[in-house]
C-alpha atoms as a PDB file:
ATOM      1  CA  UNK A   1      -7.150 -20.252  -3.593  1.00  0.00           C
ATOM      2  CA  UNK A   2      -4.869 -22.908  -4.997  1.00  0.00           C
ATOM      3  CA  UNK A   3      -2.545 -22.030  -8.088  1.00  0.00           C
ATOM      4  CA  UNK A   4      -1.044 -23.622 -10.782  1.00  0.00           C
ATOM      5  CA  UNK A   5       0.273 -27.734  -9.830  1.00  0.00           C
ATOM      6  CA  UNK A   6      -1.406 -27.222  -6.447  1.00  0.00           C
ATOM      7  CA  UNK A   7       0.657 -24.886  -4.711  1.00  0.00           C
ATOM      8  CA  UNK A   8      -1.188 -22.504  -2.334  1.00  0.00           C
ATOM      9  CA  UNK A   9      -0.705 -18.783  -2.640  1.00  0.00           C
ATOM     10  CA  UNK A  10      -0.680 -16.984   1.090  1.00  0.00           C
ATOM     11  CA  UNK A  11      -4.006 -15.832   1.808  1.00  0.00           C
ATOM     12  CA  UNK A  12      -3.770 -12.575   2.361  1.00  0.00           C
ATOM     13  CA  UNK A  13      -2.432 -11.617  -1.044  1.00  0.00           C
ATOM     14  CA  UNK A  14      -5.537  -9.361  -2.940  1.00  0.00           C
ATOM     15  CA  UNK A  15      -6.687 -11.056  -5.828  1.00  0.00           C
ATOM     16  CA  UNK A  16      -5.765  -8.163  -8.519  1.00  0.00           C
ATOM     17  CA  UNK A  17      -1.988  -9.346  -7.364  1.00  0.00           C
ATOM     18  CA  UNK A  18      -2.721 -12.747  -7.168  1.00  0.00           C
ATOM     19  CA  UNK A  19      -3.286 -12.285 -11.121  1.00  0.00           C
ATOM     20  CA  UNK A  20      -0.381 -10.253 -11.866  1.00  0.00           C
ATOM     21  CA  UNK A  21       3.030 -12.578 -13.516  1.00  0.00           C
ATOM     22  CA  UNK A  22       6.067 -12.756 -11.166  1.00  0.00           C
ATOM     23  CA  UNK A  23       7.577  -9.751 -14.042  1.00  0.00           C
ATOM     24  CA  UNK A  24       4.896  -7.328 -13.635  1.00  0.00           C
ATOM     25  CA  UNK A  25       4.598  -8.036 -10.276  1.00  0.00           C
ATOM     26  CA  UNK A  26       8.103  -7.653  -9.723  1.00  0.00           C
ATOM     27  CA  UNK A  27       8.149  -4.273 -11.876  1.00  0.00           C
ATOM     28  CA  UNK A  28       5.137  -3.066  -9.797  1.00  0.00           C
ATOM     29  CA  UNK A  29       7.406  -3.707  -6.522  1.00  0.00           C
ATOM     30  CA  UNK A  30      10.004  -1.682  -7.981  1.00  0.00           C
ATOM     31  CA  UNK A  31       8.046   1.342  -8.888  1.00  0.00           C
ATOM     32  CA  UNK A  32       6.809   1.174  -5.380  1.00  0.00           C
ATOM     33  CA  UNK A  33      10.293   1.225  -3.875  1.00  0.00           C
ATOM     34  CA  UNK A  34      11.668   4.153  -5.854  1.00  0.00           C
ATOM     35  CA  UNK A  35       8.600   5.871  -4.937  1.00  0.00           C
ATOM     36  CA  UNK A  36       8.821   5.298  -1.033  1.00  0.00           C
ATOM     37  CA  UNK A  37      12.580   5.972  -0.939  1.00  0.00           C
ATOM     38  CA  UNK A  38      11.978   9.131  -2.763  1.00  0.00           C
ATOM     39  CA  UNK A  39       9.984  10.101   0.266  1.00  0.00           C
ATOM     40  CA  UNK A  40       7.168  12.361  -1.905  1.00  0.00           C
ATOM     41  CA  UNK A  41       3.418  12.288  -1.464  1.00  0.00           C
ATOM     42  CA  UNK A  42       0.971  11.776   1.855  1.00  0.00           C
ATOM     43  CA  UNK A  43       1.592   9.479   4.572  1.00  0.00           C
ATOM     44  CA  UNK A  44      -1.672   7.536   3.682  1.00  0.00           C
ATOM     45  CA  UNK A  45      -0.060   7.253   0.527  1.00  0.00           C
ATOM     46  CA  UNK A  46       2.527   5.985   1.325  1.00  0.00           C
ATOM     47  CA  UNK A  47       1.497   3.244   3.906  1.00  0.00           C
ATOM     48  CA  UNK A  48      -0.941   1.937   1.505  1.00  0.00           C
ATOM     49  CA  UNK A  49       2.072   1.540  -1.227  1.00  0.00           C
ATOM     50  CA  UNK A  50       3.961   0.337   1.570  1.00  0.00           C
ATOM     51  CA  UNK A  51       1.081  -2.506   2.106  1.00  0.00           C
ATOM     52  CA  UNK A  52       0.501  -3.249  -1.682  1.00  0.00           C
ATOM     53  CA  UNK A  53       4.360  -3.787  -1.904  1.00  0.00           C
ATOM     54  CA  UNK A  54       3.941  -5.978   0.996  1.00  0.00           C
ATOM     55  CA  UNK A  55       1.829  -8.234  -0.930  1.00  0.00           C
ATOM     56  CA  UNK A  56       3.504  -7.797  -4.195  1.00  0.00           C
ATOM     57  CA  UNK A  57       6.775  -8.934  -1.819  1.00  0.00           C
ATOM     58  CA  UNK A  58       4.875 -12.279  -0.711  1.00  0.00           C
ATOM     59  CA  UNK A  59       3.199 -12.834  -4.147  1.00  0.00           C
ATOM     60  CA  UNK A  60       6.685 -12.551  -5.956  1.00  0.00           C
ATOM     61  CA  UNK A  61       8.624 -14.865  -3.087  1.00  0.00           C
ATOM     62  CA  UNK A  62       5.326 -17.436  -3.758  1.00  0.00           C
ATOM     63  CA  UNK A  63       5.962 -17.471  -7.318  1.00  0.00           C
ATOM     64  CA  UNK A  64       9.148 -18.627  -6.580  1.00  0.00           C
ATOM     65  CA  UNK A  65       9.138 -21.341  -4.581  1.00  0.00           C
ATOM     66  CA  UNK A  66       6.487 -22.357  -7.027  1.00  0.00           C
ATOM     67  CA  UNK A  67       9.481 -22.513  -9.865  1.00  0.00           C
ATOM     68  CA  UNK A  68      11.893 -23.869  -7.860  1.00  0.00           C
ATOM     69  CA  UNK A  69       9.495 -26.906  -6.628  1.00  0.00           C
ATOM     70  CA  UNK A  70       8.546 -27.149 -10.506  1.00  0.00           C
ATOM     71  CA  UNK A  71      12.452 -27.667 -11.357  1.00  0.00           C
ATOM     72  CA  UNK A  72      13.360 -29.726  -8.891  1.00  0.00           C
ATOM     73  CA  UNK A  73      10.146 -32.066 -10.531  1.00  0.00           C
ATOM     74  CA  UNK A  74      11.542 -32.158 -13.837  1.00  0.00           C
ATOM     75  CA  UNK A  75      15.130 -32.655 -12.393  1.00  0.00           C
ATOM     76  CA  UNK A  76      13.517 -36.207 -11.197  1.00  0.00           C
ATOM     77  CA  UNK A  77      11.536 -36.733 -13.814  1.00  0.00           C
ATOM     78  CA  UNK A  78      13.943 -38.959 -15.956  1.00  0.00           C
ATOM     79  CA  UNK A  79      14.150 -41.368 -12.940  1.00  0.00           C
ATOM     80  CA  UNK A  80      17.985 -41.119 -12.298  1.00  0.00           C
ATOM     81  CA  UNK A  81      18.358 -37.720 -11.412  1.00  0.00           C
ATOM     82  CA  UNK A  82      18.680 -36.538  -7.701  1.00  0.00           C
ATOM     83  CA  UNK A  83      17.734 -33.090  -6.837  1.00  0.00           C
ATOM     84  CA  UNK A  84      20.047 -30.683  -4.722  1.00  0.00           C
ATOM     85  CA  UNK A  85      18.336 -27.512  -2.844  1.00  0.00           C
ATOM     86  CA  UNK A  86      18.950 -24.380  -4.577  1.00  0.00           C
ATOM     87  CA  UNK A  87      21.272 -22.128  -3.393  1.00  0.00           C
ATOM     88  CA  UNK A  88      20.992 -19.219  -4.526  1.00  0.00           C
ATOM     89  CA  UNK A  89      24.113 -18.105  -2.486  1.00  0.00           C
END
Protein backbone atom coordinates (compact mmCIF):
# COMPACT_ATOMS: atom_id res chain seq x y z
CA UNK A 1 0.00 0.00 0.00
CA UNK A 2 1.69 3.25 -0.90
CA UNK A 3 1.52 6.29 1.64
CA UNK A 4 1.59 9.76 1.59
CA UNK A 5 4.25 11.38 -1.55
CA UNK A 6 4.73 7.76 -2.66
CA UNK A 7 6.69 6.24 -0.11
CA UNK A 8 5.96 2.52 0.54
CA UNK A 9 5.17 1.33 4.02
CA UNK A 10 6.82 -2.40 4.71
CA UNK A 11 4.32 -4.89 4.00
CA UNK A 12 3.95 -6.66 6.77
CA UNK A 13 2.80 -3.82 8.99
CA UNK A 14 -1.29 -4.63 9.92
CA UNK A 15 -3.37 -2.09 8.60
CA UNK A 16 -4.95 -0.84 12.13
CA UNK A 17 -1.04 0.37 12.59
CA UNK A 18 -0.59 1.40 9.30
CA UNK A 19 -3.39 4.08 10.34
CA UNK A 20 -2.10 5.01 13.59
CA UNK A 21 0.25 8.78 13.56
CA UNK A 22 4.00 8.29 14.27
CA UNK A 23 2.74 9.88 18.20
CA UNK A 24 0.23 7.35 18.94
CA UNK A 25 2.09 4.88 17.43
CA UNK A 26 5.03 5.76 19.25
CA UNK A 27 2.94 6.00 22.66
CA UNK A 28 1.45 2.54 21.82
CA UNK A 29 5.24 1.19 21.57
CA UNK A 30 5.90 2.56 24.84
CA UNK A 31 3.05 1.11 26.73
CA UNK A 32 4.12 -2.11 25.21
CA UNK A 33 7.67 -1.85 26.52
CA UNK A 34 6.84 -0.99 30.12
CA UNK A 35 4.50 -3.78 29.96
CA UNK A 36 7.04 -6.52 28.68
CA UNK A 37 9.84 -5.30 30.97
CA UNK A 38 7.49 -5.50 33.82
CA UNK A 39 7.40 -9.17 33.03
CA UNK A 40 3.37 -9.64 34.16
CA UNK A 41 0.71 -11.55 32.27
CA UNK A 42 0.83 -14.99 29.94
CA UNK A 43 3.46 -15.86 27.63
CA UNK A 44 0.94 -15.68 24.66
CA UNK A 45 0.48 -12.38 25.89
CA UNK A 46 3.29 -11.35 25.82
CA UNK A 47 4.69 -12.63 22.40
CA UNK A 48 1.78 -11.18 20.70
CA UNK A 49 2.68 -7.57 22.38
CA UNK A 50 6.06 -8.45 21.58
CA UNK A 51 4.88 -8.84 17.69
CA UNK A 52 2.48 -5.76 17.66
CA UNK A 53 5.51 -3.72 19.03
CA UNK A 54 7.41 -5.22 16.30
CA UNK A 55 5.28 -3.60 13.83
CA UNK A 56 4.62 -0.50 15.73
CA UNK A 57 8.82 -0.49 15.72
CA UNK A 58 8.86 -0.70 11.72
CA UNK A 59 5.76 1.55 11.26
CA UNK A 60 7.37 4.34 13.53
CA UNK A 61 11.13 3.91 11.78
CA UNK A 62 8.87 4.18 8.21
CA UNK A 63 7.36 7.28 9.29
CA UNK A 64 10.57 8.55 9.61
CA UNK A 65 12.42 8.17 6.82
CA UNK A 66 9.24 9.42 5.29
CA UNK A 67 10.01 13.01 7.19
CA UNK A 68 13.39 13.04 6.68
CA UNK A 69 13.03 12.39 2.69
CA UNK A 70 10.16 15.16 2.93
CA UNK A 71 12.86 17.72 4.49
CA UNK A 72 15.52 17.06 2.58
CA UNK A 73 12.71 18.03 -0.54
CA UNK A 74 11.95 21.28 0.79
CA UNK A 75 15.70 21.87 1.69
CA UNK A 76 16.07 21.81 -2.37
CA UNK A 77 13.19 23.27 -3.14
CA UNK A 78 14.44 26.97 -3.44
CA UNK A 79 16.96 25.73 -6.10
CA UNK A 80 20.25 26.74 -4.27
CA UNK A 81 20.13 24.70 -1.39
CA UNK A 82 22.16 21.38 -1.08
CA UNK A 83 20.99 18.77 1.24
CA UNK A 84 23.35 17.02 3.89
CA UNK A 85 22.23 13.41 5.38
CA UNK A 86 20.88 13.66 8.75
CA UNK A 87 22.76 12.71 11.48
CA UNK A 88 21.12 12.21 14.10
CA UNK A 89 24.41 11.43 16.03
Amino acid sequence: MAERDGAEAPADIPEDVRKLSFEDALTELEAIVQRLEQGRGALDEAIDAYERGSALRRHCEAKLRDARERVERIAMAGGQAETQPFDVD
